[in-house]
PDB file of N, CA and C in Angstrom:
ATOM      1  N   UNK A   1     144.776  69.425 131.673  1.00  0.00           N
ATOM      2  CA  UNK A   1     143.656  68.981 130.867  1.00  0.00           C
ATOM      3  C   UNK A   1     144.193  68.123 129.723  1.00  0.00           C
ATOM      4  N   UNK A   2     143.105  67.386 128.932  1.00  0.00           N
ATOM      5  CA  UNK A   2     143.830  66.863 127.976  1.00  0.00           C
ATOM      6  C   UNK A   2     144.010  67.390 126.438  1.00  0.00           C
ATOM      7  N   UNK A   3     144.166  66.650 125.368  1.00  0.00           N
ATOM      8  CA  UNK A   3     144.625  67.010 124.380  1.00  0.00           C
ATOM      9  C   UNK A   3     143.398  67.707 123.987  1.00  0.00           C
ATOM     10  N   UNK A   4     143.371  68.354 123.052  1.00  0.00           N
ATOM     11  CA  UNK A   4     142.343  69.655 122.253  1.00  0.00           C
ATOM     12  C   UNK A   4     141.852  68.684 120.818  1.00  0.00           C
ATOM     13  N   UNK A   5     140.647  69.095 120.789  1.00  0.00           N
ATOM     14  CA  UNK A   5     139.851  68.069 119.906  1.00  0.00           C
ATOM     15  C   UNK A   5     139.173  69.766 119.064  1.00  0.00           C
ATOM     16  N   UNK A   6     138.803  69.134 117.599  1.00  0.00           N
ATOM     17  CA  UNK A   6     137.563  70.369 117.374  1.00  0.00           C
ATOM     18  C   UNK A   6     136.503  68.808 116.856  1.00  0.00           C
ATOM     19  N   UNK A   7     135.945  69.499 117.214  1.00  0.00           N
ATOM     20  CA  UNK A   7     134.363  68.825 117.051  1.00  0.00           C
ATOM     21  C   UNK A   7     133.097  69.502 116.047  1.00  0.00           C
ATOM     22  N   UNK A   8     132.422  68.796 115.264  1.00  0.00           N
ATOM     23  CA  UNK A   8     131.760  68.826 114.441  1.00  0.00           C
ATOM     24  C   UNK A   8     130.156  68.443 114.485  1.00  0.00           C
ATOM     25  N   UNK A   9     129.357  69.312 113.848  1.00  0.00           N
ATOM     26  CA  UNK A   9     127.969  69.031 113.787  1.00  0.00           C
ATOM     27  C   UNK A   9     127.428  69.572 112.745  1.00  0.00           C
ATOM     28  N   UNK A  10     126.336  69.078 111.890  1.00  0.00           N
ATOM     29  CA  UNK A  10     125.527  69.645 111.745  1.00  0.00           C
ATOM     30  C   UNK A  10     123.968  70.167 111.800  1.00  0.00           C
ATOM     31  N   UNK A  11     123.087  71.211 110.913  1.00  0.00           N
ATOM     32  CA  UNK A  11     121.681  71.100 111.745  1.00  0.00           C
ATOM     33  C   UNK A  11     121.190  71.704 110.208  1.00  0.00           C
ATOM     34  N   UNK A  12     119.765  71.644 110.333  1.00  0.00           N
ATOM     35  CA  UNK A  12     119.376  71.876 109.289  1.00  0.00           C
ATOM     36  C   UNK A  12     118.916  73.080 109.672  1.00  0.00           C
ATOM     37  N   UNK A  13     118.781  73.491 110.525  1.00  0.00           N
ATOM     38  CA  UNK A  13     117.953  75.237 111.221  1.00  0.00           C
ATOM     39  C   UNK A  13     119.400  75.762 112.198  1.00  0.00           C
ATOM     40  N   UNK A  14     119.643  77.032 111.627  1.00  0.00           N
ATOM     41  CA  UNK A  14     120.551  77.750 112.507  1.00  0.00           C
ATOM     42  C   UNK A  14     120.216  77.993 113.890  1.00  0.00           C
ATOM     43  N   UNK A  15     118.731  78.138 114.423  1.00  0.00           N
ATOM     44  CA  UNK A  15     118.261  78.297 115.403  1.00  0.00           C
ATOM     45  C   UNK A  15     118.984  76.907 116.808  1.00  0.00           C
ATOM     46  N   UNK A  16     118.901  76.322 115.815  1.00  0.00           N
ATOM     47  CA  UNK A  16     119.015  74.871 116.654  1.00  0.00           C
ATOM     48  C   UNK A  16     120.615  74.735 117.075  1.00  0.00           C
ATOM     49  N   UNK A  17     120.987  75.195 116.198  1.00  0.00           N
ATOM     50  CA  UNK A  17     122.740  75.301 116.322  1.00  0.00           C
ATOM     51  C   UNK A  17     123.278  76.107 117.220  1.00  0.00           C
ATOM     52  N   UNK A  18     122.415  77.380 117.255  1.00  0.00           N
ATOM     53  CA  UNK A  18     122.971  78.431 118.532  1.00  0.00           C
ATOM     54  C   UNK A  18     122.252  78.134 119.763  1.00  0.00           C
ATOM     55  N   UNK A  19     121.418  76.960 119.805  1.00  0.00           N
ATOM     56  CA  UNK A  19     120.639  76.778 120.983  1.00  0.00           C
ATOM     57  C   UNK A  19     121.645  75.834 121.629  1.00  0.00           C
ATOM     58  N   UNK A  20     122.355  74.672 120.575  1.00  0.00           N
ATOM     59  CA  UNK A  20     123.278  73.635 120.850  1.00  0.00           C
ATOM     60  C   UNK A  20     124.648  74.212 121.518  1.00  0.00           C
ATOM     61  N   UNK A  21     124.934  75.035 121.063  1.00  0.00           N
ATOM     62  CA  UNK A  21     126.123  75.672 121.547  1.00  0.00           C
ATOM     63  C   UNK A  21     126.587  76.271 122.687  1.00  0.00           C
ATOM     64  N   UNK A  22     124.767  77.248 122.762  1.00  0.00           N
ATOM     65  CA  UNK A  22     124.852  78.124 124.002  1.00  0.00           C
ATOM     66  C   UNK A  22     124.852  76.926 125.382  1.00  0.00           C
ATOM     67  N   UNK A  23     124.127  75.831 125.058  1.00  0.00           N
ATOM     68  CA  UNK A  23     123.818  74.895 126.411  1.00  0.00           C
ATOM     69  C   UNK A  23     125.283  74.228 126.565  1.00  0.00           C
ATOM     70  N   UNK A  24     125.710  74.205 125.434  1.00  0.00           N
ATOM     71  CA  UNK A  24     127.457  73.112 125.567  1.00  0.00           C
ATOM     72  C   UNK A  24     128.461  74.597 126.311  1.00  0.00           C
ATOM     73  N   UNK A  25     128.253  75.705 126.012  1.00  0.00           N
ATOM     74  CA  UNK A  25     129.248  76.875 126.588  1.00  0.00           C
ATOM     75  C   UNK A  25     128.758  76.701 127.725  1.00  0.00           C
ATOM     76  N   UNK A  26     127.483  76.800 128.509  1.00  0.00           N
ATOM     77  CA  UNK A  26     127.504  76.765 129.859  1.00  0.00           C
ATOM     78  C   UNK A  26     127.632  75.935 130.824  1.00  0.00           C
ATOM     79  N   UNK A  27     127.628  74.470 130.342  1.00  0.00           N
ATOM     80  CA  UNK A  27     128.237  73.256 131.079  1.00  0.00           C
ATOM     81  C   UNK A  27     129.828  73.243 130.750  1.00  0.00           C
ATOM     82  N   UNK A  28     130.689  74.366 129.980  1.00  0.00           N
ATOM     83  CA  UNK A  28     131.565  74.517 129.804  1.00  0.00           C
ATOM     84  C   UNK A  28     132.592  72.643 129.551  1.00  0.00           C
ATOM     85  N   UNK A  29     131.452  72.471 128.301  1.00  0.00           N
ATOM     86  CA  UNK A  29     131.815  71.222 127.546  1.00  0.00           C
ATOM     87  C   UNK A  29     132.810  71.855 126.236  1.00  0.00           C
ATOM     88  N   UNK A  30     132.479  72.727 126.261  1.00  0.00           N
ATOM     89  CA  UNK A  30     132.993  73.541 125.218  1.00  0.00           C
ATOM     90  C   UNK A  30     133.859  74.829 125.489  1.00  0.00           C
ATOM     91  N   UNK A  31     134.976  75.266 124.718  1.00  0.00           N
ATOM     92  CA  UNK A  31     135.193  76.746 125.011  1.00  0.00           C
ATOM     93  C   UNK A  31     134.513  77.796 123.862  1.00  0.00           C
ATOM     94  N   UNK A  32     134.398  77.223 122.530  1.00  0.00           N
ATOM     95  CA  UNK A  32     134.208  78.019 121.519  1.00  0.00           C
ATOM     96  C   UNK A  32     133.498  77.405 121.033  1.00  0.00           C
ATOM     97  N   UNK A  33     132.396  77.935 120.332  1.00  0.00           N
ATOM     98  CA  UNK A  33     131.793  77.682 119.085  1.00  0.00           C
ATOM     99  C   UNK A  33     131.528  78.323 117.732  1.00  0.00           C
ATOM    100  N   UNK A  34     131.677  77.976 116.615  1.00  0.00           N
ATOM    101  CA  UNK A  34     131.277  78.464 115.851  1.00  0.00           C
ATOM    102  C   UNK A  34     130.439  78.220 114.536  1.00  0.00           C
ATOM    103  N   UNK A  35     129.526  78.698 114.385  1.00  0.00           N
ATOM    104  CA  UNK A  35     128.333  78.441 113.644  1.00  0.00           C
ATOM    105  C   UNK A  35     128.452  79.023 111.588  1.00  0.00           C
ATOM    106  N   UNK A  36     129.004  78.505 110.985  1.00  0.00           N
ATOM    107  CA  UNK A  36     128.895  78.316 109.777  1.00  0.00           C
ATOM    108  C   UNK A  36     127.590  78.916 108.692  1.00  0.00           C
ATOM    109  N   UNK A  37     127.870  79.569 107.421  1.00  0.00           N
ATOM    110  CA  UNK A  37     126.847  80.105 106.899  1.00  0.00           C
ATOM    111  C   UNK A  37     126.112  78.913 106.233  1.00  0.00           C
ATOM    112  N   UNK A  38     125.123  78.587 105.672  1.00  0.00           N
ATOM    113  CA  UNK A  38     124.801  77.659 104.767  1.00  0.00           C
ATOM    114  C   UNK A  38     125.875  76.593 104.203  1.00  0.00           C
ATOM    115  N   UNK A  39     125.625  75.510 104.326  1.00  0.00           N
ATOM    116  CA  UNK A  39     127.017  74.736 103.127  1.00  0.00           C
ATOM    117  C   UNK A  39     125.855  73.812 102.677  1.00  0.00           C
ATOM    118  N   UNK A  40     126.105  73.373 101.623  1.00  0.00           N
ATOM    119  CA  UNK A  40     125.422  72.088 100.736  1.00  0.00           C
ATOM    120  C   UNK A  40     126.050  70.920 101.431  1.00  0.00           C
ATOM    121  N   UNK A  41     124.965  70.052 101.649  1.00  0.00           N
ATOM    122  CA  UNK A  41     125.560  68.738 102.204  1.00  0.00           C
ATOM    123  C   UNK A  41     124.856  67.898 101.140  1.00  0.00           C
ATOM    124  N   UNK A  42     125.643  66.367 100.553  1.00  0.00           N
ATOM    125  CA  UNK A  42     125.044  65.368  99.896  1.00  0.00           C
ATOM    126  C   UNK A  42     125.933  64.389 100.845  1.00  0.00           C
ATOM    127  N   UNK A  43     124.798  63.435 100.401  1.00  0.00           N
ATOM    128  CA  UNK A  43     124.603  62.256 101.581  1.00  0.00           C
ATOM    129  C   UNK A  43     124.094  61.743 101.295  1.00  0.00           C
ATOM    130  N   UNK A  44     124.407  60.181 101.384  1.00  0.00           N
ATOM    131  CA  UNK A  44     123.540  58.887 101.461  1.00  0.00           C
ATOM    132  C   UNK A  44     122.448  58.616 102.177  1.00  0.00           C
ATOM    133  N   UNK A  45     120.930  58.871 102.400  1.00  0.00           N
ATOM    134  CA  UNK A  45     119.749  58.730 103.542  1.00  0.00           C
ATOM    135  C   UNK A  45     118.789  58.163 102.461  1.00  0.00           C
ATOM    136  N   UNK A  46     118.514  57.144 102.913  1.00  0.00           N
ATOM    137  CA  UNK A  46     117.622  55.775 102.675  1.00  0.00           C
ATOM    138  C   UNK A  46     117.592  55.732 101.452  1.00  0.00           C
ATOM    139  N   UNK A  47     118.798  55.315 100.757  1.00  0.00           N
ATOM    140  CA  UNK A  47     118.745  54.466  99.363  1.00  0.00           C
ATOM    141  C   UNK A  47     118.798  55.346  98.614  1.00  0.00           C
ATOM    142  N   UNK A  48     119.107  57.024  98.677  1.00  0.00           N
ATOM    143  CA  UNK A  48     118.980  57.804  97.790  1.00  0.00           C
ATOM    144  C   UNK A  48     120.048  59.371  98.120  1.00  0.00           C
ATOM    145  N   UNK A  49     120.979  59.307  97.476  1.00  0.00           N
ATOM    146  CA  UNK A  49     121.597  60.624  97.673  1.00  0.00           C
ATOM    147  C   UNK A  49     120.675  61.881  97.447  1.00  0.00           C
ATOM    148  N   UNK A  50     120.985  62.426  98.662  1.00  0.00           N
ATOM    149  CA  UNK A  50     120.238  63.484  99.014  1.00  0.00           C
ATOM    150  C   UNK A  50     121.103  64.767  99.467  1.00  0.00           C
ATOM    151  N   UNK A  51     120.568  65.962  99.029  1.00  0.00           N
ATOM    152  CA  UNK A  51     120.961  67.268  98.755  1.00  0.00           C
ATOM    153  C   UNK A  51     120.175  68.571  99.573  1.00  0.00           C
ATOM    154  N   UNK A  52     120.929  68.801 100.873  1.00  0.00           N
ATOM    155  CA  UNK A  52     120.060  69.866 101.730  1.00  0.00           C
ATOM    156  C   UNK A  52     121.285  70.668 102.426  1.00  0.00           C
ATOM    157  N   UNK A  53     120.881  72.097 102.232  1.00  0.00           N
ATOM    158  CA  UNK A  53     121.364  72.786 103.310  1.00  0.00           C
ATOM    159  C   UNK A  53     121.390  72.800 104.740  1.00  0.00           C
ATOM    160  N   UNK A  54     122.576  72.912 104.948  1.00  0.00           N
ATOM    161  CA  UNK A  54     123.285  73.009 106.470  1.00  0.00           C
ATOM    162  C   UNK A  54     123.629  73.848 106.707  1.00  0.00           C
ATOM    163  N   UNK A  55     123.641  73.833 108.440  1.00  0.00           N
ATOM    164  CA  UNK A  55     124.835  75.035 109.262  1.00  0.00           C
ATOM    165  C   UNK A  55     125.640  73.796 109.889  1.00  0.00           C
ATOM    166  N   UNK A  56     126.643  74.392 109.855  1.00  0.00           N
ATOM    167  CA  UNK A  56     128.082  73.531 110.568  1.00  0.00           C
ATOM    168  C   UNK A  56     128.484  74.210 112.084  1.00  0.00           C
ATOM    169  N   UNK A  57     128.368  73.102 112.883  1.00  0.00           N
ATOM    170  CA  UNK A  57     128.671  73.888 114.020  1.00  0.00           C
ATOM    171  C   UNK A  57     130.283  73.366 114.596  1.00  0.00           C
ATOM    172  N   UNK A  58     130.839  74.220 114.471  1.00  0.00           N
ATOM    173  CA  UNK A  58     132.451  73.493 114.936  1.00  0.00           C
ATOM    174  C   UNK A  58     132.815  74.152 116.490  1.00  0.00           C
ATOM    175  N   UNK A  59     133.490  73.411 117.097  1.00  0.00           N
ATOM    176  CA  UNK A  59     133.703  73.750 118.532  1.00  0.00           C
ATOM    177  C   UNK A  59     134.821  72.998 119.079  1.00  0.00           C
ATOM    178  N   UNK A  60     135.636  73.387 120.008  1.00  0.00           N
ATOM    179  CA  UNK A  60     136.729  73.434 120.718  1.00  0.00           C
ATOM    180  C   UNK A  60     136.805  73.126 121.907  1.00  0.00           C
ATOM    181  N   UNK A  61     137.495  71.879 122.002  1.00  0.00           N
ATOM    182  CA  UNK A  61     136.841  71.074 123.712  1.00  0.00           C
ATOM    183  C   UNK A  61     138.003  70.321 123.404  1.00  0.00           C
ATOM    184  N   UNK A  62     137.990  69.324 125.010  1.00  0.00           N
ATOM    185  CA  UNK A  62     139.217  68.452 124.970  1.00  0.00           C
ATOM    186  C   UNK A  62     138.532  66.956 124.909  1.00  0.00           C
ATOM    187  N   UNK A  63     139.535  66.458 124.510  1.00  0.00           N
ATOM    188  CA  UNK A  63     139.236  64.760 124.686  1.00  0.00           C
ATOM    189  C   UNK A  63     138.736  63.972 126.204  1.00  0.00           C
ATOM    190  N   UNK A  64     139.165  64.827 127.080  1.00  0.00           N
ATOM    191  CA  UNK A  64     138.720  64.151 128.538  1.00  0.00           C
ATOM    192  C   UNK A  64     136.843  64.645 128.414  1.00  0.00           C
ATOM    193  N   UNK A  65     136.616  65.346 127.587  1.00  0.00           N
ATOM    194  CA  UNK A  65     135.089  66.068 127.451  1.00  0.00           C
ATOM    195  C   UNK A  65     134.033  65.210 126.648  1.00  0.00           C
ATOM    196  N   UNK A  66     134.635  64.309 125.584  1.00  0.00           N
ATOM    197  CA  UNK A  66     134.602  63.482 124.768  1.00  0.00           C
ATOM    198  C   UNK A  66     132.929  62.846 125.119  1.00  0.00           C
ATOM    199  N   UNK A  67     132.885  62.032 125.909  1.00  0.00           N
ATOM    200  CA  UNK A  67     131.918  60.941 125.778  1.00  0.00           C
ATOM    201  C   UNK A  67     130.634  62.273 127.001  1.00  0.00           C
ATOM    202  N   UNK A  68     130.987  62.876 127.673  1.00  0.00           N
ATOM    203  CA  UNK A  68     130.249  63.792 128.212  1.00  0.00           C
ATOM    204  C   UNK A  68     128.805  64.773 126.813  1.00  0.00           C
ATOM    205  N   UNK A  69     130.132  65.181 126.099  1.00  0.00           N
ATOM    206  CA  UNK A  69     129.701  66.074 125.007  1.00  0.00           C
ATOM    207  C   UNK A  69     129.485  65.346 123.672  1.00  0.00           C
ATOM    208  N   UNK A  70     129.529  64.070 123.619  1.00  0.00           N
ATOM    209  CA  UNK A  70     128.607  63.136 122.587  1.00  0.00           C
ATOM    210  C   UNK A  70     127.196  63.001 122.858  1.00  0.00           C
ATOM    211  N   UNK A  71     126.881  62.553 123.986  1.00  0.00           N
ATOM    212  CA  UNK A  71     125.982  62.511 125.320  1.00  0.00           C
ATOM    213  C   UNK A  71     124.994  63.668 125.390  1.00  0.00           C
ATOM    214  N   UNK A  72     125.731  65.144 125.302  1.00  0.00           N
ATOM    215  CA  UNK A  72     125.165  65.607 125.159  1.00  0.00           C
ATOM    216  C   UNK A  72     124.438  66.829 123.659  1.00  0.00           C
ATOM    217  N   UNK A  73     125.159  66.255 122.585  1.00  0.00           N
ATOM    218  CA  UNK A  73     125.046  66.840 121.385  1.00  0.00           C
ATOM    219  C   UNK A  73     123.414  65.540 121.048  1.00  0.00           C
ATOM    220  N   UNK A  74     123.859  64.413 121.184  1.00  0.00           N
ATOM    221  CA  UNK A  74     122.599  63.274 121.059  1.00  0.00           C
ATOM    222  C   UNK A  74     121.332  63.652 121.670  1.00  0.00           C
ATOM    223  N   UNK A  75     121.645  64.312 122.838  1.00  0.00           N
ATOM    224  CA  UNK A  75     120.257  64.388 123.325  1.00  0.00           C
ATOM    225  C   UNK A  75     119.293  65.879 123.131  1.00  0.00           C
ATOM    226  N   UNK A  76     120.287  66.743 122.786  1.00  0.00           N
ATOM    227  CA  UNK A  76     119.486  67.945 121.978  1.00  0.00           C
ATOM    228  C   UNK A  76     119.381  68.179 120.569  1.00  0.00           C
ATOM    229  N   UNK A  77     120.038  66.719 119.760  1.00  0.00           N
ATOM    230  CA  UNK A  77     120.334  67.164 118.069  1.00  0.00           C
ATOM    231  C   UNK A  77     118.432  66.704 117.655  1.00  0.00           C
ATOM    232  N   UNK A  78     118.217  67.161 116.687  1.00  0.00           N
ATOM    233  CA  UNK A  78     117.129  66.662 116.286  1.00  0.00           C
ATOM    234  C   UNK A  78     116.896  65.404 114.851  1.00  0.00           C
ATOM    235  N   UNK A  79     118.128  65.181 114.275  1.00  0.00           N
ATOM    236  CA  UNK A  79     118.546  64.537 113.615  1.00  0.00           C
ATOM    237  C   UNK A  79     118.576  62.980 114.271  1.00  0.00           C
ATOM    238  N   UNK A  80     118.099  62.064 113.482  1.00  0.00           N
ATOM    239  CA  UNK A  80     117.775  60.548 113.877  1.00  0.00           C
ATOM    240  C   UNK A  80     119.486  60.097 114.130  1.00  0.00           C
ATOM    241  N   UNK A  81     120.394  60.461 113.054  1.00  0.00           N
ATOM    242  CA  UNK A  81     121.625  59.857 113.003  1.00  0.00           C
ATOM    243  C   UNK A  81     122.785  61.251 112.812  1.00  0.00           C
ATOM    244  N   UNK A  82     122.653  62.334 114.386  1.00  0.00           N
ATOM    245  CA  UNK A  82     123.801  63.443 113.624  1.00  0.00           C
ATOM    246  C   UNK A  82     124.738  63.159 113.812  1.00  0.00           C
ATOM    247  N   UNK A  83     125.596  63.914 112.676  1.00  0.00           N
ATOM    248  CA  UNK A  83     126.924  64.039 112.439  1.00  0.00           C
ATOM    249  C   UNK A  83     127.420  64.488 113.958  1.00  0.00           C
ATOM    250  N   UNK A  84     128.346  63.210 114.047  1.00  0.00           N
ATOM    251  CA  UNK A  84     129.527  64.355 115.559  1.00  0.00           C
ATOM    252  C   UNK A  84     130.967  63.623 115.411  1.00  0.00           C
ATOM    253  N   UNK A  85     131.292  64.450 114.851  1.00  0.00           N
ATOM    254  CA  UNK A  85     132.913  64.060 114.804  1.00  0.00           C
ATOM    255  C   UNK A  85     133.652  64.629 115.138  1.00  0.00           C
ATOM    256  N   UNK A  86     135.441  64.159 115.920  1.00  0.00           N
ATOM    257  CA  UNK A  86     135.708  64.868 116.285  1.00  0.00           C
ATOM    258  C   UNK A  86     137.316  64.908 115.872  1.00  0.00           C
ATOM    259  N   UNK A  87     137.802  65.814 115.693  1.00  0.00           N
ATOM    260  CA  UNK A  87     139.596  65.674 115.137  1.00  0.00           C
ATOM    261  C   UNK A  87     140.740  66.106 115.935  1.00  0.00           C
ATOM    262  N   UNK A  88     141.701  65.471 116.169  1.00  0.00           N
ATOM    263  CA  UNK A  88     142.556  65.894 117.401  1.00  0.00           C
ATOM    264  C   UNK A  88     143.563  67.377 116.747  1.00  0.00           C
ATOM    265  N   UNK A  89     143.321  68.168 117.535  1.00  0.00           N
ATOM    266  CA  UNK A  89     144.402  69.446 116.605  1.00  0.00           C
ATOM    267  C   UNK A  89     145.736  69.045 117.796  1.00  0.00           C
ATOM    268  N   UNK A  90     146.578  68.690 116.411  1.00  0.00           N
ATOM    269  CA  UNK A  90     148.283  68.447 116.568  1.00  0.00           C
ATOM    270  C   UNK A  90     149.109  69.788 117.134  1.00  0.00           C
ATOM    271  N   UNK A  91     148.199  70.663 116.325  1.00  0.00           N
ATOM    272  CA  UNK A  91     149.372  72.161 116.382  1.00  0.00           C
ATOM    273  C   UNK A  91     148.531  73.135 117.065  1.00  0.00           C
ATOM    274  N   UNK A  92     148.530  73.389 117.852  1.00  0.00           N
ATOM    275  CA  UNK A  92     147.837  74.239 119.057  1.00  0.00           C
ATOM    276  C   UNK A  92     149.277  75.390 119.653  1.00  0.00           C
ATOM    277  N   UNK A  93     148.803  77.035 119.375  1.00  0.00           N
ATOM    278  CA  UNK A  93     149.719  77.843 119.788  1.00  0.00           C
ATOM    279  C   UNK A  93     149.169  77.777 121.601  1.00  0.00           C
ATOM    280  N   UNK A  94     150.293  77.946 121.986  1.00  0.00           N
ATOM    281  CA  UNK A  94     150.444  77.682 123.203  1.00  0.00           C
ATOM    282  C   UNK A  94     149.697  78.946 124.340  1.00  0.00           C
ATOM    283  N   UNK A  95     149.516  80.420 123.861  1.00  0.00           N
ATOM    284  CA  UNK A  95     148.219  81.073 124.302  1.00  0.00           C
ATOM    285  C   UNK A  95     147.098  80.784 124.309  1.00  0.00           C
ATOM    286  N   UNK A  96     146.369  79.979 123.096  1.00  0.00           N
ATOM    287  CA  UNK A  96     145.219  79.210 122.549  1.00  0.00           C
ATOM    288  C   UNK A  96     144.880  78.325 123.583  1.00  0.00           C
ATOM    289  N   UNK A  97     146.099  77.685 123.385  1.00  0.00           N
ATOM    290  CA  UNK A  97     145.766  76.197 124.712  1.00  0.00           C
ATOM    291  C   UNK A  97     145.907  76.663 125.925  1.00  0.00           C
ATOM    292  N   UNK A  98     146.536  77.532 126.110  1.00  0.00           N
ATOM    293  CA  UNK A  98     146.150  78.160 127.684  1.00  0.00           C
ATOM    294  C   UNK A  98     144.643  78.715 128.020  1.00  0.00           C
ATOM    295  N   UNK A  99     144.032  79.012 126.677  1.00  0.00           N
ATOM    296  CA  UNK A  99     142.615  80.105 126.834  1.00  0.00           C
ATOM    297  C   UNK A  99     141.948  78.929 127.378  1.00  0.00           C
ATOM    298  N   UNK A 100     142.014  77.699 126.176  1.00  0.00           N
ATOM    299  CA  UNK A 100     141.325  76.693 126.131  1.00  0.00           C
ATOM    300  C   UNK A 100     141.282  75.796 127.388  1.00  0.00           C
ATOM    301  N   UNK A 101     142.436  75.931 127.990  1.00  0.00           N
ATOM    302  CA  UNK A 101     142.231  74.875 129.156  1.00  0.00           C
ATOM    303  C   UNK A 101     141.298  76.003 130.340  1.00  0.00           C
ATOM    304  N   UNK A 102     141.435  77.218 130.224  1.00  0.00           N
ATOM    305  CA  UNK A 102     141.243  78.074 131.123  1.00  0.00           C
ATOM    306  C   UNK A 102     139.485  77.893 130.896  1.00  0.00           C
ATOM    307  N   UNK A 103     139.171  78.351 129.916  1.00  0.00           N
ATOM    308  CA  UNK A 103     137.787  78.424 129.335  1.00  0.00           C
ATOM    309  C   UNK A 103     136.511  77.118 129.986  1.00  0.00           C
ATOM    310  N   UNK A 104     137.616  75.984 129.848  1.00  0.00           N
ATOM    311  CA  UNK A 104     136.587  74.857 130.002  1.00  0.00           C
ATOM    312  C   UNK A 104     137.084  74.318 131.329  1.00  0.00           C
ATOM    313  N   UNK A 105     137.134  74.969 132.725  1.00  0.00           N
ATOM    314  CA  UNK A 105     137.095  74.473 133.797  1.00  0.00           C
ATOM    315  C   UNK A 105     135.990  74.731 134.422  1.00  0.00           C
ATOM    316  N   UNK A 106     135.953  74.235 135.288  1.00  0.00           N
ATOM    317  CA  UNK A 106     134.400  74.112 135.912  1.00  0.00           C
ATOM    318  C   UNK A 106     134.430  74.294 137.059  1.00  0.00           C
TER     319      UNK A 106
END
């Protein structure tokens, strides 16, 4: 498999976040998710910094999963423009990356 990415979202309803997750675990786009308590987000949205609570949804997938699981975070986010970013993890213990490659085969 390829390199290990964590990936990023957010939602303004927790509901929506464990709905996002559970559908990405069973197309096994994902191995893990995890869903974040409240965080304050400020942000630039139409000409005016703006101040709203979030849940952060972070998750554990590989780069070959990439344009699959953009694809599909877009088409269930409810957000006009969501956050999906994704960061390559350098240092991966080598049980981890075994779970991980194991987790997300299909």
């Amino acid at each position: 498999m390829s390199d290990p990415i964590l990936v990023l979202t957010t939602f303004e309803e927790k509901e929506e976040a464990l709905q996002l997750a559970r559908i990405l675990l069973e197309k096994r786009l994902v191995a893990c998710a995890q869903i974040d308590s409240p965080v304050d987000s400020l942000y630039w949205w139409n000409g005016v910094i703006t101040q709203t609570k979030e849940f952060r949804l972070l998750m554990k997938s590989h780069q070959s999963l990439w344009d699959e699981l953009e694809a599909e975070i877009r088409k269930h986010h409810s957000y006009d423009i969501p956050e999906i970013v994704a960061v390559p993890l350098s240092h991966i213990s080598s049980d981890y990356q075994n779970w991980l490659n194991e987790a997300l085969k299909r």
